[in-house]
C-alpha atoms as a PDB file:
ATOM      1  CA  UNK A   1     -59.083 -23.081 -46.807  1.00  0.00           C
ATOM      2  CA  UNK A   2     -62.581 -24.050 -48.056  1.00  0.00           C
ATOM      3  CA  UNK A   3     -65.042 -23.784 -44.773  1.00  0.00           C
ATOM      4  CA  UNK A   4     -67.957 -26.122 -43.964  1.00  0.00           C
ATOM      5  CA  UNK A   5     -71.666 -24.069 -44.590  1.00  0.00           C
ATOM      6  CA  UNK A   6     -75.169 -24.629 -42.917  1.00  0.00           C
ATOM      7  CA  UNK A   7     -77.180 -26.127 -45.473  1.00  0.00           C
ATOM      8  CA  UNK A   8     -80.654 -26.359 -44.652  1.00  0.00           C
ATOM      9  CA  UNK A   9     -82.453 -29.138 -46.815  1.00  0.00           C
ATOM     10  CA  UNK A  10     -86.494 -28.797 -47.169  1.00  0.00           C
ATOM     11  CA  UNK A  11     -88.038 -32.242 -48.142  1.00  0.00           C
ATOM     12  CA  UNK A  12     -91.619 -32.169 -49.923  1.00  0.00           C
ATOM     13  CA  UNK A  13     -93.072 -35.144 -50.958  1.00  0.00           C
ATOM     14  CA  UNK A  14     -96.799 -36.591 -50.632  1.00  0.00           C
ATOM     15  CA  UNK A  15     -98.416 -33.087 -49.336  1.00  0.00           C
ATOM     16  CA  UNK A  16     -95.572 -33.179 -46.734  1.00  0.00           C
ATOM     17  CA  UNK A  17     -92.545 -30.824 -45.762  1.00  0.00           C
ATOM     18  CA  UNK A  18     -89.656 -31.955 -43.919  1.00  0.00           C
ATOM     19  CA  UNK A  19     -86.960 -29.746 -43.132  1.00  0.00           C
ATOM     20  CA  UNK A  20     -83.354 -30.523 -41.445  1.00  0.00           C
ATOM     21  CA  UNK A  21     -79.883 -28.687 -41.572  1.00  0.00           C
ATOM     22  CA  UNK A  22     -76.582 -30.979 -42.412  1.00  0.00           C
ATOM     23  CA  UNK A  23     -73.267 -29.018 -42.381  1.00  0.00           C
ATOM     24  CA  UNK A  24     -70.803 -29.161 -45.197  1.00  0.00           C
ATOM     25  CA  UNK A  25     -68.607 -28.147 -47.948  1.00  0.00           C
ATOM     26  CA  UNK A  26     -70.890 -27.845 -50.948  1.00  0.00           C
ATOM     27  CA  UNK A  27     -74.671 -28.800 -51.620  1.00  0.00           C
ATOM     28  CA  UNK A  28     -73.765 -31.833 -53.276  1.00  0.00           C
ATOM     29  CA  UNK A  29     -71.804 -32.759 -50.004  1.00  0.00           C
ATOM     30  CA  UNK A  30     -74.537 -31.804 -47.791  1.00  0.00           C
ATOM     31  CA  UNK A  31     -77.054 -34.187 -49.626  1.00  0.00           C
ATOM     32  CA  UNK A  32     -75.472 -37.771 -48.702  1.00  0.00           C
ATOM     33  CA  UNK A  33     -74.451 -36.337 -45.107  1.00  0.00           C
ATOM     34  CA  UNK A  34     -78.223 -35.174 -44.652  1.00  0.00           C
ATOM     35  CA  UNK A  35     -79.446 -38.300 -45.713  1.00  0.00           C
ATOM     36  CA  UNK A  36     -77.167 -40.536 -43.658  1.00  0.00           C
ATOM     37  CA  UNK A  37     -78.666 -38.384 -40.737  1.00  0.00           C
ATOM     38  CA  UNK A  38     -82.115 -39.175 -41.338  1.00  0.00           C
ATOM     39  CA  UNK A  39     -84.284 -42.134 -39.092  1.00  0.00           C
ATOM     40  CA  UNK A  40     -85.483 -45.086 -40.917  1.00  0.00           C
ATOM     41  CA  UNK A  41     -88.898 -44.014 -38.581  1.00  0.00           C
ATOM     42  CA  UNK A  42     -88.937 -40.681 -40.516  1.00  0.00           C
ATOM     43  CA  UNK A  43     -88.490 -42.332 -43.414  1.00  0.00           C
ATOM     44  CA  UNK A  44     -91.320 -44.821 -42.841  1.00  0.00           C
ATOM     45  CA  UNK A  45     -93.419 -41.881 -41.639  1.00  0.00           C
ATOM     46  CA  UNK A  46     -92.775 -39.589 -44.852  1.00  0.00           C
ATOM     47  CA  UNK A  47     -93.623 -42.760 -46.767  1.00  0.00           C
ATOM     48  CA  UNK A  48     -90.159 -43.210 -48.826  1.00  0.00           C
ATOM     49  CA  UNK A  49     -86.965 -45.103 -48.911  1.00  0.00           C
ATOM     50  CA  UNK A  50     -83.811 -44.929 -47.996  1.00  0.00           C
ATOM     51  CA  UNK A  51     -82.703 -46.007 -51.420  1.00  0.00           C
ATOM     52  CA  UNK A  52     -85.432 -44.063 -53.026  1.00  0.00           C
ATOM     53  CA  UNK A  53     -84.027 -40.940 -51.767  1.00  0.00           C
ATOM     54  CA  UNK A  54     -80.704 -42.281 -52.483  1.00  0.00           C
ATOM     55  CA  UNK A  55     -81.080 -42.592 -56.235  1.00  0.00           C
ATOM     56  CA  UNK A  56     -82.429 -39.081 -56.385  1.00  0.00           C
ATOM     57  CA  UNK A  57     -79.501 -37.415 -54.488  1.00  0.00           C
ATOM     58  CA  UNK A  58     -76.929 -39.560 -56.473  1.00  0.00           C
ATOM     59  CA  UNK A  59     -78.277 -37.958 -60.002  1.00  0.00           C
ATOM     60  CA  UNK A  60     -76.400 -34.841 -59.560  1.00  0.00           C
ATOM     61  CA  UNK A  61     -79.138 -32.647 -60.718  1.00  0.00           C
ATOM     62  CA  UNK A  62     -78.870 -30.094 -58.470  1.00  0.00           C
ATOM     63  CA  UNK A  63     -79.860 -26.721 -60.052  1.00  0.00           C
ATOM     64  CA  UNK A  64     -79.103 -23.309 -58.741  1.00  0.00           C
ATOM     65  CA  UNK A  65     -82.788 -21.634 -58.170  1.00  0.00           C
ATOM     66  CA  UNK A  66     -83.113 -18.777 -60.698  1.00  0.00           C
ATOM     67  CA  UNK A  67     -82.907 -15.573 -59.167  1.00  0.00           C
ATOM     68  CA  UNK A  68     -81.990 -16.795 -55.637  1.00  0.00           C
ATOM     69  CA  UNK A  69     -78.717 -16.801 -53.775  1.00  0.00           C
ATOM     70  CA  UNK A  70     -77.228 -19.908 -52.192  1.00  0.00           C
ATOM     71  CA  UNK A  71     -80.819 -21.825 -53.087  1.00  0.00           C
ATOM     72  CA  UNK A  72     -80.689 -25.196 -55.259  1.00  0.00           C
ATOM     73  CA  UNK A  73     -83.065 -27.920 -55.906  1.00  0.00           C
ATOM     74  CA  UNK A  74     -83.162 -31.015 -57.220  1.00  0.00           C
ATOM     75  CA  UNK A  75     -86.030 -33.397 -57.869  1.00  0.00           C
ATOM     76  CA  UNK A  76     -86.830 -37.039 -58.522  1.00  0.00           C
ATOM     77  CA  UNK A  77     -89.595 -39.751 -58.083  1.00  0.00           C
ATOM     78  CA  UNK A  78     -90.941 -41.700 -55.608  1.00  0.00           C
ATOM     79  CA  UNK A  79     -92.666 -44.065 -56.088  1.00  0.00           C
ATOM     80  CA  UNK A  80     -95.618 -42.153 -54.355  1.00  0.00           C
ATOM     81  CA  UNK A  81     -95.105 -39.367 -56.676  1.00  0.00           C
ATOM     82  CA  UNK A  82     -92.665 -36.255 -57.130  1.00  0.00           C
ATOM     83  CA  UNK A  83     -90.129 -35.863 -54.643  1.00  0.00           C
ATOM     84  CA  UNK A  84     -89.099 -32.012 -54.204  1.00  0.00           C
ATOM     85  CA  UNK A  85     -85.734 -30.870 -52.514  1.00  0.00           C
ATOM     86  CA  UNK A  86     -84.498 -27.723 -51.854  1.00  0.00           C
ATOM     87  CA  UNK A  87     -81.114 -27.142 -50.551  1.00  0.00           C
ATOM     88  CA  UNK A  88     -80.325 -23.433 -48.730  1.00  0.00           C
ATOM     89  CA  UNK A  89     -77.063 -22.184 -47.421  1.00  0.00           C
ATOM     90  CA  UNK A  90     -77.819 -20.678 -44.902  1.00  0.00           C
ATOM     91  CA  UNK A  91     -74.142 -19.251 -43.202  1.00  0.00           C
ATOM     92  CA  UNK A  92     -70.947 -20.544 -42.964  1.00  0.00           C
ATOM     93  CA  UNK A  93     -69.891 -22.669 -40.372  1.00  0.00           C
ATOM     94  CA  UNK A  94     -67.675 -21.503 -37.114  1.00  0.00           C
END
């Protein structure tokens, strides 16, 4: 039986870093599930989309960090300029 993890996701995009933790089965899981969590007023606050953020989790470029355990990240554009996400198991979930 494959067991939910703690993913924490760390946001960085236009000098700012947002962090939240989503629990599922795999990164790629805990992308749309952290996303479907977050407030339109954070999103107006951060200064991107919805569907910005969206199109950049839906590219399934999500690359193990090299050297790091349990770390990916995957990045895209907005259209204020890079958009940076890391993704960080951090346990497993009880």
């Amino acid at each position: 039986m494959t067991k939910n993890r703690l993913y924490t996701i760390v946001l960085d995009y236009k000098g700012g870093t947002y962090i939240s933790q989503v629990s599922a089965l795999s990164p790629a899981a805990a992308l749309p599930k952290w996303l479907s969590k977050l407030k339109d007023a954070d999103l107006m606050e951060w200064g991107i989309t919805r569907e910005e953020l969206t199109g950049i989790t839906k590219s399934g470029n999500i690359v193990p960090l090299d050297g790091c355990v349990s770390v990916w990240c995957i990045s895209g554009s907005g259209r204020r300029g890079l958009v940076l996400m890391n993704i960080v198991a951090t346990r497993r979930s009880s």
